[in-house]
Protein backbone atom coordinates (compact mmCIF):
# COMPACT_ATOMS: atom_id res chain seq x y z
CA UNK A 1 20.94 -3.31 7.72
CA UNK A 2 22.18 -0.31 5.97
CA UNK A 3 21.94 1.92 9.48
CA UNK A 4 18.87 4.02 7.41
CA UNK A 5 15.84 4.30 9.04
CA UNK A 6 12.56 3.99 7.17
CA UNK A 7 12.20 8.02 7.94
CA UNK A 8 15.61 8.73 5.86
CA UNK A 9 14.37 7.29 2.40
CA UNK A 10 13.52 8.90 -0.21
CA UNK A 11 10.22 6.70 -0.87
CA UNK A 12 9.12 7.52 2.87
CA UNK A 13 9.72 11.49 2.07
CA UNK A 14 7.58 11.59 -1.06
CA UNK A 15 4.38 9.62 0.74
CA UNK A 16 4.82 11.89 3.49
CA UNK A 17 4.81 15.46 0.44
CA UNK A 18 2.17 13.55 -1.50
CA UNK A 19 0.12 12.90 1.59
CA UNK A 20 0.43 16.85 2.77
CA UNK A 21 -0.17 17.43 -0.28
CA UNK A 22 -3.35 16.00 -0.80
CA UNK A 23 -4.77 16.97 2.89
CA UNK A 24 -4.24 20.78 1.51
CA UNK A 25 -5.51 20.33 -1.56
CA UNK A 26 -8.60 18.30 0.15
CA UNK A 27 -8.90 21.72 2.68
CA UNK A 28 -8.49 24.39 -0.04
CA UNK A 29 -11.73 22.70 -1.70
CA UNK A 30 -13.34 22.71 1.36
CA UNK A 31 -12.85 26.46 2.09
CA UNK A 32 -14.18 27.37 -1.11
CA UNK A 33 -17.65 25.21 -1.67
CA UNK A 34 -18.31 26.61 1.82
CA UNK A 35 -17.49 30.40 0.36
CA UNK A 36 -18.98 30.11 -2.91
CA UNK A 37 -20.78 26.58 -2.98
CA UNK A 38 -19.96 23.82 -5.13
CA UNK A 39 -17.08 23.92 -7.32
CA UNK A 40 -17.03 22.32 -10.59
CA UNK A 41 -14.88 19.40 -11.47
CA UNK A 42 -12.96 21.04 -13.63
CA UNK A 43 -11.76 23.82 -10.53
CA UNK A 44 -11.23 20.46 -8.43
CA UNK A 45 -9.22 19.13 -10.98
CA UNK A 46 -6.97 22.37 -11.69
CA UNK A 47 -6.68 22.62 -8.00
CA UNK A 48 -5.59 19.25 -7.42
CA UNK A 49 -2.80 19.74 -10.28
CA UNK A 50 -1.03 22.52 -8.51
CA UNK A 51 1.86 21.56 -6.62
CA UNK A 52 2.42 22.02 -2.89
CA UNK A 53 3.98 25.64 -2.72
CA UNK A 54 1.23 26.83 -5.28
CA UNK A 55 -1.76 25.27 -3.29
CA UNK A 56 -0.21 26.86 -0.14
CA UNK A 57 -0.43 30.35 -1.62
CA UNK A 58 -3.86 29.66 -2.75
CA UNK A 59 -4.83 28.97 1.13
CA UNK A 60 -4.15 32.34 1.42
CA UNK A 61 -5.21 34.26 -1.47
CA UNK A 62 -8.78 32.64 -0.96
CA UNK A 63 -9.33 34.91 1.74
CA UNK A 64 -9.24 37.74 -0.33
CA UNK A 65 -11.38 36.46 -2.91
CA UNK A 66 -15.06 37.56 -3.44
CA UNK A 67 -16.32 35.62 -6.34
CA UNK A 68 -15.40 32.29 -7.90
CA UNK A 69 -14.03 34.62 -10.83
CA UNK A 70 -11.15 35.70 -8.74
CA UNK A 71 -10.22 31.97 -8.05
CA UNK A 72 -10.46 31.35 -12.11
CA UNK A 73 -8.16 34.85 -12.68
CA UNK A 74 -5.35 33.73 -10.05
CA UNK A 75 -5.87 29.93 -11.66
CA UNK A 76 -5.14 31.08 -14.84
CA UNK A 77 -2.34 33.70 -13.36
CA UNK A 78 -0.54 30.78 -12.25
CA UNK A 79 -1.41 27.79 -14.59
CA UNK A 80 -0.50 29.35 -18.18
């Protein structure tokens, strides 16, 4: 038609972010219930607001965090 594949559209680009997206935010949750337990709605909701970059540096700060109060201080760090 236009010689643009579906891979070259700007639709198919922002399923393919949205869909990354979702699998990290989906595996940052998981990494935490199993380190602290169950996370409250609200955390899953804050979490799931973040955009990609911000969720990916949260993959790695969780390591370093011993209590769920160090995932509401770097929350709030980065959210206000």
């Amino acid at each position: 038609m236009l010689g643009i594949t579906l891979k070259q559209t700007r639709v198919h680009r922002e399923i393919k972010e949205e869909g990354r997206e979702e699998a990290t935010v989906n595996l940052v949750v998981r990494l935490l219930t199993k380190q602290f337990g169950e996370i409250s709605e609200e955390m899953r909701q804050r979490i799931s607001g973040l955009p990609l970059s911000v969720l990916e540096d949260l993959s790695e700060a969780l390591l370093d965090f011993t209590s769920i109060t160090n995932l509401q201080a770097w929350l709030e760090a980065r959210t206000n």
